[in-house]
N, C-alpha and C. Protein backbone atom coordinates (compact mmCIF):
# COMPACT_ATOMS: atom_id res chain seq x y z
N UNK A 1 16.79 -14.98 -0.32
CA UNK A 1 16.04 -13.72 -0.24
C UNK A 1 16.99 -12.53 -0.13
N UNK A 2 17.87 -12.95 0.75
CA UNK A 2 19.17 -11.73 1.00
C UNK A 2 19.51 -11.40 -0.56
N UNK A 3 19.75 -12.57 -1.21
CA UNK A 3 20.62 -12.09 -2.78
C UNK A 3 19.76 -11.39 -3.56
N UNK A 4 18.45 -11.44 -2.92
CA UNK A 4 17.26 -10.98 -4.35
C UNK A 4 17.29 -9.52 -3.63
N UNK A 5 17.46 -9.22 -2.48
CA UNK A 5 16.93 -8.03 -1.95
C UNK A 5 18.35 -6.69 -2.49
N UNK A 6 19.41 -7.75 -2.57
CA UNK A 6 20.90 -6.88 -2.98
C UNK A 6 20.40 -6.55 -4.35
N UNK A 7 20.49 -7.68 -4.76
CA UNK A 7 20.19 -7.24 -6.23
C UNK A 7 18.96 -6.53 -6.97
N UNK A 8 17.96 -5.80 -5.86
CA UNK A 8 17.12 -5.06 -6.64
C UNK A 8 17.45 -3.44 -5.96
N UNK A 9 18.12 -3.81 -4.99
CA UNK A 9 18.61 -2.08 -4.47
C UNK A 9 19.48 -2.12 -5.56
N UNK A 10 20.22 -2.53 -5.59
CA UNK A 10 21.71 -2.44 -7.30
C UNK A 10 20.70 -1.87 -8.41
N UNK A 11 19.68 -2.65 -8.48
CA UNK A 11 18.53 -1.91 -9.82
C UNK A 11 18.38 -0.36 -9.18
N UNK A 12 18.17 -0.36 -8.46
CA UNK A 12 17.23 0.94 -7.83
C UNK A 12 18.72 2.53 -8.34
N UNK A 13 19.56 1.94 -7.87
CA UNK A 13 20.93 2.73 -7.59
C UNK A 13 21.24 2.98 -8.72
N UNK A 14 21.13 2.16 -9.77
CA UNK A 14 21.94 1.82 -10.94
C UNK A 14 21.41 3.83 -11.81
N UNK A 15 22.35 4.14 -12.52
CA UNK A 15 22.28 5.50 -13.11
C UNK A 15 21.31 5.24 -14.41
N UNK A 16 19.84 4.79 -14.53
CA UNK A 16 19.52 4.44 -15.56
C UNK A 16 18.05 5.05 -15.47
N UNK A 17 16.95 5.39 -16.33
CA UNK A 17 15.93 6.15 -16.15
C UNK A 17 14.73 5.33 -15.83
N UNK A 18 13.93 5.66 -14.60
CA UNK A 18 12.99 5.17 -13.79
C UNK A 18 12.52 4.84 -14.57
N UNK A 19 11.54 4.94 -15.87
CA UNK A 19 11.06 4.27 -16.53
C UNK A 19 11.56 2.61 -17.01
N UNK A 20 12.86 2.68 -17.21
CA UNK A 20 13.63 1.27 -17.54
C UNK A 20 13.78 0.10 -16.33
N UNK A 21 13.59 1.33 -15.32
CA UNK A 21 14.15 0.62 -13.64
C UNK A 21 12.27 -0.38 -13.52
N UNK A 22 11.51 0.56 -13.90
CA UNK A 22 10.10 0.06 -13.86
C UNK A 22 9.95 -1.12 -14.54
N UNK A 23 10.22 -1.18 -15.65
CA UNK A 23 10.31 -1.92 -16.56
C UNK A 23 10.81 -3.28 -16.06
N UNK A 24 12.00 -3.21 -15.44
CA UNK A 24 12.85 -4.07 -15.17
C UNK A 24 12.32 -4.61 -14.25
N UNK A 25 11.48 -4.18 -12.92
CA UNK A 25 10.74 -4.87 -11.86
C UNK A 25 9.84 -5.08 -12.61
N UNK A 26 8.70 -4.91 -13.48
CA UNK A 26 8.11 -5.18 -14.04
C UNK A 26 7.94 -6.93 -14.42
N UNK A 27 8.96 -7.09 -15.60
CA UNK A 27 9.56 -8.09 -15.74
C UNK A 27 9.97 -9.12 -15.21
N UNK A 28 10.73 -8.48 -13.43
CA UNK A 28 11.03 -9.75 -12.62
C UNK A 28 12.99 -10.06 -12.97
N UNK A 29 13.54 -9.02 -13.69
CA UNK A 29 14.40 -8.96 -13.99
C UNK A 29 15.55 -9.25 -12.92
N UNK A 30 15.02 -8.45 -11.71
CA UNK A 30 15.76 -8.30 -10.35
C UNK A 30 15.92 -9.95 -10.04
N UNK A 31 15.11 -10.63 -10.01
CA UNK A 31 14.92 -11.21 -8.87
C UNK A 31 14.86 -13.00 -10.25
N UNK A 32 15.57 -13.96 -9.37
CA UNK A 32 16.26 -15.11 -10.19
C UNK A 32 14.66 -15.98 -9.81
N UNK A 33 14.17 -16.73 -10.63
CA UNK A 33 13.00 -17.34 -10.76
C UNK A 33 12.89 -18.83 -9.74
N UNK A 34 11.91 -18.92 -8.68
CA UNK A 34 11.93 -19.89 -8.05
C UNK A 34 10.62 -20.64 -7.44
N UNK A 35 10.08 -21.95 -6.91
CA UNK A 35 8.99 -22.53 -7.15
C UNK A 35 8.25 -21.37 -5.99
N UNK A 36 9.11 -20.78 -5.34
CA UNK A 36 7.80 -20.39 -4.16
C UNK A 36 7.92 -18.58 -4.43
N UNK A 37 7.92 -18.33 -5.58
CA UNK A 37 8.56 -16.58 -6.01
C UNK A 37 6.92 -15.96 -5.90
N UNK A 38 7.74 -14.90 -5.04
CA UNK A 38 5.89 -14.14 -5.08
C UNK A 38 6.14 -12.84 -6.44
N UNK A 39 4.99 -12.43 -6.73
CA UNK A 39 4.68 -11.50 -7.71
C UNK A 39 5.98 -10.12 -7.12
N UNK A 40 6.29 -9.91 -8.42
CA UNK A 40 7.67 -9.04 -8.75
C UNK A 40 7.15 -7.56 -8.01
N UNK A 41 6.44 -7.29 -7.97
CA UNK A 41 5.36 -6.16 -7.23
C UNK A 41 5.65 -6.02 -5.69
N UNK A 42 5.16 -7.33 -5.63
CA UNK A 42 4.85 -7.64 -3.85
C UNK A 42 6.51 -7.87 -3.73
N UNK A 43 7.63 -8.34 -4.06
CA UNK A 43 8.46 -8.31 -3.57
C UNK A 43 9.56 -6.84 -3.62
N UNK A 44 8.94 -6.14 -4.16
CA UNK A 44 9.25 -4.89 -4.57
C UNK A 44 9.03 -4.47 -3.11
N UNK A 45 7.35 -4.18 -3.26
CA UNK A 45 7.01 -3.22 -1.88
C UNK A 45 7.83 -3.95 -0.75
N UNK A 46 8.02 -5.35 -0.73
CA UNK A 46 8.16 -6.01 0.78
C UNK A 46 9.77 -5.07 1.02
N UNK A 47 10.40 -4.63 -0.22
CA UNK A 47 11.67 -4.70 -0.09
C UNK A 47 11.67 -2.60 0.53
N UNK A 48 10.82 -2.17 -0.10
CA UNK A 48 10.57 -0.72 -0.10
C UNK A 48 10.41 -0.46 1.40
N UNK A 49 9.23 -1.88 1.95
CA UNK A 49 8.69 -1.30 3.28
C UNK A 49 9.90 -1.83 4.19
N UNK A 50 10.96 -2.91 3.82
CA UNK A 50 11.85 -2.58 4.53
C UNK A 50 13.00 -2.08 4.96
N UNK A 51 13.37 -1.40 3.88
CA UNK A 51 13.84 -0.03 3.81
C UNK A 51 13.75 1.56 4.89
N UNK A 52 12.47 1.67 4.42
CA UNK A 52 10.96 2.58 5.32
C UNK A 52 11.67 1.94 6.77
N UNK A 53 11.29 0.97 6.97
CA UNK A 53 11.14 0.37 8.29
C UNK A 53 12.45 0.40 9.34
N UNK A 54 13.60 0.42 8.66
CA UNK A 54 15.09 0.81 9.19
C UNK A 54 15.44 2.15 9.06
N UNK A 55 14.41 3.03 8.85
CA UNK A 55 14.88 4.29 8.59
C UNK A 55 14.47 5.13 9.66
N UNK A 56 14.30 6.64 9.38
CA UNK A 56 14.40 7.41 10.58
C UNK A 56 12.95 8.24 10.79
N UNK A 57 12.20 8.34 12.40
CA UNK A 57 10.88 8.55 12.11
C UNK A 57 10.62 10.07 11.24
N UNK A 58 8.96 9.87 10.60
CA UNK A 58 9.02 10.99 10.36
C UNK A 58 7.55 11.23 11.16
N UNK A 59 7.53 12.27 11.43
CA UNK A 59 6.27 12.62 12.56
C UNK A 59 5.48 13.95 12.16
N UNK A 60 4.82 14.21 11.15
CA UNK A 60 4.01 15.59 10.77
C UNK A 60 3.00 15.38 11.62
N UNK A 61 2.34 14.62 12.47
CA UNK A 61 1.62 14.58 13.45
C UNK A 61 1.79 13.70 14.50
N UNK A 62 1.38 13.74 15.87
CA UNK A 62 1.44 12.57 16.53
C UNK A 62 0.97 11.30 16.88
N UNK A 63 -0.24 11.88 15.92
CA UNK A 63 -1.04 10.61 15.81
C UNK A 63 -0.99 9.65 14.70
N UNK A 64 0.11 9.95 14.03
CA UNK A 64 0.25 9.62 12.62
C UNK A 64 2.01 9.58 12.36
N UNK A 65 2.34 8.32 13.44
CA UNK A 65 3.69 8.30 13.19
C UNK A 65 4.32 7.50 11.76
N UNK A 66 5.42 8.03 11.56
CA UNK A 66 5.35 7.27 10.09
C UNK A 66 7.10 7.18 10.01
N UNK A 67 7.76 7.14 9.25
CA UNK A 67 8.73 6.86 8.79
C UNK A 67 9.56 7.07 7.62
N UNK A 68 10.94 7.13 7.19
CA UNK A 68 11.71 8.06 6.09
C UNK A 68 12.64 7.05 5.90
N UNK A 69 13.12 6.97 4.14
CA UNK A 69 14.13 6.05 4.38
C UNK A 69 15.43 7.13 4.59
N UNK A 70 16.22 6.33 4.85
CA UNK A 70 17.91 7.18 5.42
C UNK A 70 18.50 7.84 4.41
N UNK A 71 18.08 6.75 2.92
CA UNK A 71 18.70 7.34 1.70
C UNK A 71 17.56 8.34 0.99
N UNK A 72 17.89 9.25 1.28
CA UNK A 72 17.06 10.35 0.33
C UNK A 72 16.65 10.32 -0.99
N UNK A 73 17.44 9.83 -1.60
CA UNK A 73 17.88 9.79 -3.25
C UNK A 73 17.30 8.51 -3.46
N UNK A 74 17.26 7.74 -3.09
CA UNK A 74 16.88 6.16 -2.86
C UNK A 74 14.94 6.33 -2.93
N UNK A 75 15.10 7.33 -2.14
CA UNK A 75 13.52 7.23 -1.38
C UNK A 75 12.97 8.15 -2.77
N UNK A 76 13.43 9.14 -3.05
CA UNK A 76 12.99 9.67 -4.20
C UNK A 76 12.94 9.03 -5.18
N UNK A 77 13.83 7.47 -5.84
CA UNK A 77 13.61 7.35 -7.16
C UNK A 77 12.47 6.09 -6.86
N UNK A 78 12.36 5.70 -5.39
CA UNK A 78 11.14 4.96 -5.02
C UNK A 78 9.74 5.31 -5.49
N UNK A 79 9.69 6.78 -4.74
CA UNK A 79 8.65 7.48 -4.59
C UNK A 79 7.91 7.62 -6.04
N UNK A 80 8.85 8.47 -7.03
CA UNK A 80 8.79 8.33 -8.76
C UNK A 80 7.95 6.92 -9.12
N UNK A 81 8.81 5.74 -8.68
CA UNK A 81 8.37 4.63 -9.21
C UNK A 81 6.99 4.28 -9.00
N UNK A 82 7.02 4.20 -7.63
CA UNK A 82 5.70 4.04 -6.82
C UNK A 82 4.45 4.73 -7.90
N UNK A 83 4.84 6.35 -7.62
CA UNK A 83 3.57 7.11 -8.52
C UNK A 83 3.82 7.70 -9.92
N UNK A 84 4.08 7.09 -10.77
CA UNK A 84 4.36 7.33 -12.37
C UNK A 84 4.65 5.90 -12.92
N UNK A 85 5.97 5.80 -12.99
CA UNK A 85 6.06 4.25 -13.35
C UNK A 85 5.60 2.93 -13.59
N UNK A 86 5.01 2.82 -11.96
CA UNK A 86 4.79 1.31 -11.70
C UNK A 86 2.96 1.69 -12.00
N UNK A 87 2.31 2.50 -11.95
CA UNK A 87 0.92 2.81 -11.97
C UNK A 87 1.02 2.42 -13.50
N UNK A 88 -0.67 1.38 -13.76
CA UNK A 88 -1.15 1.41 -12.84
C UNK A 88 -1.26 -0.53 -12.25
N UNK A 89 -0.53 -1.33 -12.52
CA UNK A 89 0.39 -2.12 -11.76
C UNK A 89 0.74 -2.11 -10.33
N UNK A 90 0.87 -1.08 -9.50
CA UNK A 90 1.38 -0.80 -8.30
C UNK A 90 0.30 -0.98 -7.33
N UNK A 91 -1.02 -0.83 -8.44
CA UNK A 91 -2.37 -0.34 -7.34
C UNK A 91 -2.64 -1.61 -6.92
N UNK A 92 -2.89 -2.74 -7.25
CA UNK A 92 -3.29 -3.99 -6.27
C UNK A 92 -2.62 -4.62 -5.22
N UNK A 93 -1.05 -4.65 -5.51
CA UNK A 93 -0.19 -4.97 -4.58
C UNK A 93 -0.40 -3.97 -3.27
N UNK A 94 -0.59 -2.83 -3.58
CA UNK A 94 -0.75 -1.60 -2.66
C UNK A 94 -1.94 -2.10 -1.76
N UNK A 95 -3.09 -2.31 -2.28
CA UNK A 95 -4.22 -2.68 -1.78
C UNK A 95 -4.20 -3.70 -0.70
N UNK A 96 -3.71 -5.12 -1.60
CA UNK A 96 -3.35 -6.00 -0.92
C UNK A 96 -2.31 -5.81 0.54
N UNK A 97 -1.34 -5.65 0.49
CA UNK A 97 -0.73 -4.94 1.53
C UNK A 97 -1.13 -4.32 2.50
N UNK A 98 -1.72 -3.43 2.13
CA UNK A 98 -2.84 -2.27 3.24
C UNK A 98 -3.67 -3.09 4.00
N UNK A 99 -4.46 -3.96 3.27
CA UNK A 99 -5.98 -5.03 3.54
C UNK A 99 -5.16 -6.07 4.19
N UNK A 100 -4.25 -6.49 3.67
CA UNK A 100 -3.22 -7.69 5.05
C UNK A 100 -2.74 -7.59 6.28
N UNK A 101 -2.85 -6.17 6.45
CA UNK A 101 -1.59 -5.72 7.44
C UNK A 101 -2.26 -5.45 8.92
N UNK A 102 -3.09 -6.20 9.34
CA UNK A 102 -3.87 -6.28 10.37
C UNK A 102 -3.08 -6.27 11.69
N UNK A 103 -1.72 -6.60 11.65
CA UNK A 103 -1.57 -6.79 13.18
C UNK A 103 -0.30 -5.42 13.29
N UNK A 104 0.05 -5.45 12.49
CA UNK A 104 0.88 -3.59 12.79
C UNK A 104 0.53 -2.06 11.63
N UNK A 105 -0.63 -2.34 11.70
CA UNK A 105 -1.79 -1.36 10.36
C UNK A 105 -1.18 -0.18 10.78
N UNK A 106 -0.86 0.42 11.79
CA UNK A 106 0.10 1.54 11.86
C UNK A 106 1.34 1.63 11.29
N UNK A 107 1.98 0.30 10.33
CA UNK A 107 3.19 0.70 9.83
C UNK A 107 2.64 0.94 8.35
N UNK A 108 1.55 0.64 8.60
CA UNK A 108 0.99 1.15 6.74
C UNK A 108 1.53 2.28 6.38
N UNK A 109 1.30 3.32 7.18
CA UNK A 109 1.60 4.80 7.21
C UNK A 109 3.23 5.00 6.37
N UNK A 110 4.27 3.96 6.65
CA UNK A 110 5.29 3.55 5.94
C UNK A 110 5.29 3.88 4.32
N UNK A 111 4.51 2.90 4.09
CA UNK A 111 4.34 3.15 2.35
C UNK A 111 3.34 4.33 2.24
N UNK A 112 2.27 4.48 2.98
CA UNK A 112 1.47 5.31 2.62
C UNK A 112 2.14 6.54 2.48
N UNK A 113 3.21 6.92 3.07
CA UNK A 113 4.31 7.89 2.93
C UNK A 113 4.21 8.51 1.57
N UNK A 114 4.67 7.63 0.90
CA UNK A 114 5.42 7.50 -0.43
C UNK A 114 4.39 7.84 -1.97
N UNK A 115 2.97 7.74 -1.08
CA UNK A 115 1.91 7.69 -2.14
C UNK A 115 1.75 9.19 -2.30
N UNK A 116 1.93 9.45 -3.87
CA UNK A 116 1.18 11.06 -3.96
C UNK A 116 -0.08 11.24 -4.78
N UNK A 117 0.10 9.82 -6.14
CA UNK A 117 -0.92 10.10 -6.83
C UNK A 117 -2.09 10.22 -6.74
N UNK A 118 -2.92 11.40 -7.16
CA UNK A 118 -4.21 11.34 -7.26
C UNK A 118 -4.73 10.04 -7.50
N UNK A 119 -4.24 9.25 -8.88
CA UNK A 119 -5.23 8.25 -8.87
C UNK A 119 -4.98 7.01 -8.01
N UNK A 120 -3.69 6.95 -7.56
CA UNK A 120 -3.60 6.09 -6.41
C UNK A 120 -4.72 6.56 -5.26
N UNK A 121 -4.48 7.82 -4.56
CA UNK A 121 -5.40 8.18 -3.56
C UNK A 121 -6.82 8.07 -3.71
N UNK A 122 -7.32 7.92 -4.95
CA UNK A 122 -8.56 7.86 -5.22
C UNK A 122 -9.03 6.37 -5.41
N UNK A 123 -8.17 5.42 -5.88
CA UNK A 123 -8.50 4.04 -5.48
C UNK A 123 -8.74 3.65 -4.14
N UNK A 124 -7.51 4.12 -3.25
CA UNK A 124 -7.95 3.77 -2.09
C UNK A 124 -9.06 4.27 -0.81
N UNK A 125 -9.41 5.55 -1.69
CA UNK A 125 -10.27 6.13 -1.14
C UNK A 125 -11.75 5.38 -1.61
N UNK A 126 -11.81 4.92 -2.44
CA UNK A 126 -12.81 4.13 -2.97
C UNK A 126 -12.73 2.76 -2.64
N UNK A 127 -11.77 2.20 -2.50
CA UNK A 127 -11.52 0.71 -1.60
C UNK A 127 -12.72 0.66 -0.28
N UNK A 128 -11.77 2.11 0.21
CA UNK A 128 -12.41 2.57 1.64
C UNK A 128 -13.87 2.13 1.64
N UNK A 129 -14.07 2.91 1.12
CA UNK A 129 -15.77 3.38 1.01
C UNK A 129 -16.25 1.89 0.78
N UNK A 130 -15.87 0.81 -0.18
CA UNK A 130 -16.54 -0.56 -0.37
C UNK A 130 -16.44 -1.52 0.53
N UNK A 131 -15.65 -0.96 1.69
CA UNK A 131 -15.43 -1.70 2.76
C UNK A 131 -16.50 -1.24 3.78
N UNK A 132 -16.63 0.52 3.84
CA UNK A 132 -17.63 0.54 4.96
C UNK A 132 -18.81 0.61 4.32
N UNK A 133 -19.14 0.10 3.17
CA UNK A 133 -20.36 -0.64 3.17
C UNK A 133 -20.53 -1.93 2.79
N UNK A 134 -19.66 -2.62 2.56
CA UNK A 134 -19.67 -3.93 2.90
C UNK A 134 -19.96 -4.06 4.37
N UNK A 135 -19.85 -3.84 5.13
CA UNK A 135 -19.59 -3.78 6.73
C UNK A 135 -21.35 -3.98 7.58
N UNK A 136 -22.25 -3.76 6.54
CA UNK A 136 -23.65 -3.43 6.52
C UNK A 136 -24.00 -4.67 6.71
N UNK A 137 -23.38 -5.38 5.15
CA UNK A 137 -23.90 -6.56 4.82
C UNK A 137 -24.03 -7.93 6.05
N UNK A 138 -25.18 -8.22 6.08
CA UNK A 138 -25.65 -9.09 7.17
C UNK A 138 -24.53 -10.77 7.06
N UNK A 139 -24.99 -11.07 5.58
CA UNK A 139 -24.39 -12.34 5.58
C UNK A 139 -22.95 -12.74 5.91
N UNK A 140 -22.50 -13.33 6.29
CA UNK A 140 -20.88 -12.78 7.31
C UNK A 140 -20.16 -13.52 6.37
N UNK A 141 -20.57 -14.32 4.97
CA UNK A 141 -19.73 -15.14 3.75
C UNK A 141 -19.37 -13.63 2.55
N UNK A 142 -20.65 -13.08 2.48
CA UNK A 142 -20.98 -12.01 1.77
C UNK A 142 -20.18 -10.56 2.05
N UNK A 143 -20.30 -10.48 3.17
CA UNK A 143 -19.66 -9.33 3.94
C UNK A 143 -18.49 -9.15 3.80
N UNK A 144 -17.48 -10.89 3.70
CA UNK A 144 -16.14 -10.38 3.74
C UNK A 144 -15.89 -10.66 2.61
N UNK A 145 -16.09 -10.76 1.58
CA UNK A 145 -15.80 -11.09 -0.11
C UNK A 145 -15.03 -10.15 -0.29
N UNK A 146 -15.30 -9.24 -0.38
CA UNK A 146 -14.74 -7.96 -1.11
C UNK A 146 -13.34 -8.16 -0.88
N UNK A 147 -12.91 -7.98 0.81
CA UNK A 147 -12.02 -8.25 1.47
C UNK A 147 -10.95 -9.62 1.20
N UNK A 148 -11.70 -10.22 1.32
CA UNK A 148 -10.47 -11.53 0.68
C UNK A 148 -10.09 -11.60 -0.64
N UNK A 149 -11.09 -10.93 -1.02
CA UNK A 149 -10.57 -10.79 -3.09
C UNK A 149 -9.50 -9.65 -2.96
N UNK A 150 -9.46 -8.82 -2.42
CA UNK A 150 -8.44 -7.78 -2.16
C UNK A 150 -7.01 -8.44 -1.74
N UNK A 151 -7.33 -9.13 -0.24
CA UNK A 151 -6.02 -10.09 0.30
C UNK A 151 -5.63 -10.91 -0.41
N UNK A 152 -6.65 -11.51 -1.46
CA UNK A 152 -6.23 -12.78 -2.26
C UNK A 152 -6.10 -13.83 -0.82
N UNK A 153 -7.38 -14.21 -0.40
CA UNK A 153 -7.27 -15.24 0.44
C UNK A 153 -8.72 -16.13 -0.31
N UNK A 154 -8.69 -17.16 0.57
CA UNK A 154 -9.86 -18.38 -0.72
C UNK A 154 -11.03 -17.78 0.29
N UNK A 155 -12.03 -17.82 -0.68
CA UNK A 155 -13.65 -17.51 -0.27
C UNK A 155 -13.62 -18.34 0.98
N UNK A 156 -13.13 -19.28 1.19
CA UNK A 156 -13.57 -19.99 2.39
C UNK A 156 -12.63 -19.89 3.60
N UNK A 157 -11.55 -19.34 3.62
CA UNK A 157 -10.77 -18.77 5.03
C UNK A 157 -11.33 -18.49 5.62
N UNK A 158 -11.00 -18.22 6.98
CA UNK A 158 -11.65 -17.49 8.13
C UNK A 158 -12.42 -16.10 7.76
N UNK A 159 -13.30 -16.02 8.27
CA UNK A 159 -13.69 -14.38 8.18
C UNK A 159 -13.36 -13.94 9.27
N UNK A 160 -12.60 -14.03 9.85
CA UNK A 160 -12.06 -13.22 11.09
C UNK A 160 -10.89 -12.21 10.97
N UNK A 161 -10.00 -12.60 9.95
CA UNK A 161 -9.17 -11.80 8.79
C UNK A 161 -9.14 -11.33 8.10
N UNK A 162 -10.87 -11.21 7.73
CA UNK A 162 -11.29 -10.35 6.36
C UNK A 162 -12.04 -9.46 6.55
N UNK A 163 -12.51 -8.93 8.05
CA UNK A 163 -12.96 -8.03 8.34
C UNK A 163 -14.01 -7.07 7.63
N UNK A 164 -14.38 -6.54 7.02
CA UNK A 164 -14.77 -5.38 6.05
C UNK A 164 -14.57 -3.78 7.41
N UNK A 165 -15.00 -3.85 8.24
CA UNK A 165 -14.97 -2.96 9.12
C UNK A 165 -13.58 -2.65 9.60
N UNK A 166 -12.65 -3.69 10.32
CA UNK A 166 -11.51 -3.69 10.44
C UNK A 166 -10.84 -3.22 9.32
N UNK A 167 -11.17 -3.59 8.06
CA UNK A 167 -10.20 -3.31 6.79
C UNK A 167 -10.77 -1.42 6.49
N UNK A 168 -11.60 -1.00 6.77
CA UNK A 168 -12.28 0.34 5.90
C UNK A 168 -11.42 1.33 7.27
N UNK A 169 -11.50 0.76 8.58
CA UNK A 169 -10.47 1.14 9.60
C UNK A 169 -8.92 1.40 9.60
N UNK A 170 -8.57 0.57 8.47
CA UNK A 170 -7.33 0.70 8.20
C UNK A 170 -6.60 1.74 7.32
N UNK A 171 -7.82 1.78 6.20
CA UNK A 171 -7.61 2.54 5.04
C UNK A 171 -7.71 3.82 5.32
N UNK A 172 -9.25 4.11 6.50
CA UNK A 172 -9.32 5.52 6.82
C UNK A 172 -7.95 5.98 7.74
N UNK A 173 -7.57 5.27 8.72
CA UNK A 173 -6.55 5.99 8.87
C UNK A 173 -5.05 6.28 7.74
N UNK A 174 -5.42 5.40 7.65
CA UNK A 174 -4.21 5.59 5.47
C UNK A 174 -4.51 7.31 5.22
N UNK A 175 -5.88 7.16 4.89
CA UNK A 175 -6.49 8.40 4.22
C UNK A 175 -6.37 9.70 4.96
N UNK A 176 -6.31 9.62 6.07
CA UNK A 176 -6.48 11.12 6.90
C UNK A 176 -4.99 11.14 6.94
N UNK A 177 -3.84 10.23 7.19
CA UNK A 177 -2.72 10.79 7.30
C UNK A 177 -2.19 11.12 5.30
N UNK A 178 -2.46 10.72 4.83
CA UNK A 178 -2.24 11.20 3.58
C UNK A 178 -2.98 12.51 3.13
N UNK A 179 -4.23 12.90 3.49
CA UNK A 179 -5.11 14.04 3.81
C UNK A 179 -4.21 15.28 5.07
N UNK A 180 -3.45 14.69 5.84
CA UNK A 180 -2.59 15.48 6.50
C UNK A 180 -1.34 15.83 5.85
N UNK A 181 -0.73 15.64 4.99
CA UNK A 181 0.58 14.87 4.33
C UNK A 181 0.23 16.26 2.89
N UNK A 182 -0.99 16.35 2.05
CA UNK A 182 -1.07 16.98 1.24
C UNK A 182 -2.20 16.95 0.85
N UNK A 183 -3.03 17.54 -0.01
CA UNK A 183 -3.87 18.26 -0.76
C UNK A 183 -4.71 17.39 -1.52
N UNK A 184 -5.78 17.02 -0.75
CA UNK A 184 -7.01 15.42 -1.31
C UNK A 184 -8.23 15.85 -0.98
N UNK A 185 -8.53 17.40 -1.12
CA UNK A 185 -10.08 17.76 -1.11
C UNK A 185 -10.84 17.71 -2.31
N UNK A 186 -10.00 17.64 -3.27
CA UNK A 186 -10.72 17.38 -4.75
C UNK A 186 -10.76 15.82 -5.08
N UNK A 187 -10.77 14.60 -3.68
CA UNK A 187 -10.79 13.70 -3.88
C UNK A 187 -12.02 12.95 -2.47
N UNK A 188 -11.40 13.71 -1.79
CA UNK A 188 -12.67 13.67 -0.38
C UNK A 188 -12.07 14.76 0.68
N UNK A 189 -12.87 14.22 1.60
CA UNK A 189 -12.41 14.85 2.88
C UNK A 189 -12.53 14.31 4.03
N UNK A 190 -12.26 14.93 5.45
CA UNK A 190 -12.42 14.17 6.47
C UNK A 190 -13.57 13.67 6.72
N UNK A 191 -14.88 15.17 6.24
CA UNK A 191 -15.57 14.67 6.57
C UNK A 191 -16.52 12.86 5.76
N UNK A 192 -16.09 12.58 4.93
CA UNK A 192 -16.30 12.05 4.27
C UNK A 192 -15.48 10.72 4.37
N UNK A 193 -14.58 10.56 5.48
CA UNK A 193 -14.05 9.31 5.97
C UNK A 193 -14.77 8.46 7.18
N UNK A 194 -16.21 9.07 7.36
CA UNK A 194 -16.22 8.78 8.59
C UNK A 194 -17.27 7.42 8.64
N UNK A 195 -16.85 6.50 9.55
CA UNK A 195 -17.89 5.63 9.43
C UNK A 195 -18.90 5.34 9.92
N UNK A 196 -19.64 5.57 10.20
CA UNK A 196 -21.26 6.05 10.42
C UNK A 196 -22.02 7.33 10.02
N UNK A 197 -23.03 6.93 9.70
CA UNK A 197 -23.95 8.28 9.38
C UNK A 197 -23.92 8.69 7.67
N UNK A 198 -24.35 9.68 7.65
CA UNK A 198 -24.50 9.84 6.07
C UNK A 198 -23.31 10.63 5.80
N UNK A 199 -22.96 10.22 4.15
CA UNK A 199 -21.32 10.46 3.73
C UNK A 199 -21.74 10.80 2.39
């Protein structure tokens, strides 16, 4: 894992145009082929968020602590990738990630950093929303579908991990610190994150 993680910062660094760098994760280029290899995507972000995660805080609010990588230049040709490049490819892994991340959902805020696109923000703003009304749904097989098709977990796992309420909890806070971060009224608003009542 160490050799795959060297060798896709070397991609990242390399003097060559984000589009090709996309391309190249795309492909799976980075990373040497093996029986237990997860999707070229997901090992991307895993590698992005730990990056994010050794870096230095960033705090535009206090309720909404978040994080910067150290390399500036690094974080910028990320950021590019993230919203131009890798879209729209980037959006399920993103999802997935977000909808998994149940036991430190405050480091979401990490990648959520990094997100600018409109149509990224508008997927997940719409994720949102199918979660807090899934959340309605009585049947507790039914309820968490949505949710495990997102995690990519089997219809029959626990529903104790698939939440729909827990998961639309996660996203809204995604959404208000990205709603704090920059300019998503032509996509929703606060008031329009909220879960109960009419929206």
């Amino acid at each position: 894992m160490k050799n795959k993680s060297l060798n896709l910062e070397s991609l990242l660094r390399e003097d060559k145009d984000p589009g090709l760098i996309a391309q190249d994760i795309l492909e799976g280029e980075f990373s040497e082929l093996d029986i237990h290899r997860k999707d070229y995507l997901d090992r991307f972000l895993d590698f992005v968020y730990f990056k994010v995660s050794t870096g230095i805080p960033y705090i535009i609010h206090d309720a909404y602590p978040s994080k910067r990588m150290h390399d500036k230049e690094l974080e910028s040709k990320i950021r590019e990738l993230i919203n131009d490049h890798l879209f729209p490819d980037i959006l399920f892994p993103l999802l997935k990630h977000f909808s998994r991340n149940m036991h430190n959902s405050d480091t979401n805020l990490y990648l959520a950093n990094l997100v600018e696109a409109d149509e990224i923000i508008t997927t997940l703003y719409d994720t949102f929303v199918m979660f807090r009304n899934d959340s309605w749904i009585l049947d507790p097989e039914k309820r968490t579908l949505n949710v495990k098709r997102i995690q990519q977990y089997l219809a029959r796992s626990e529903n104790y991990h698939s939440s729909p309420l827990d998961a639309a909890c996660r996203f809204k806070y995604i959404l208000e610190f990205i709603a704090i971060k920059q300019k998503v009224d032509h996509i929703y608003t606060m008031d329009q994150l909220k879960l109960s009542g009419d929206n």
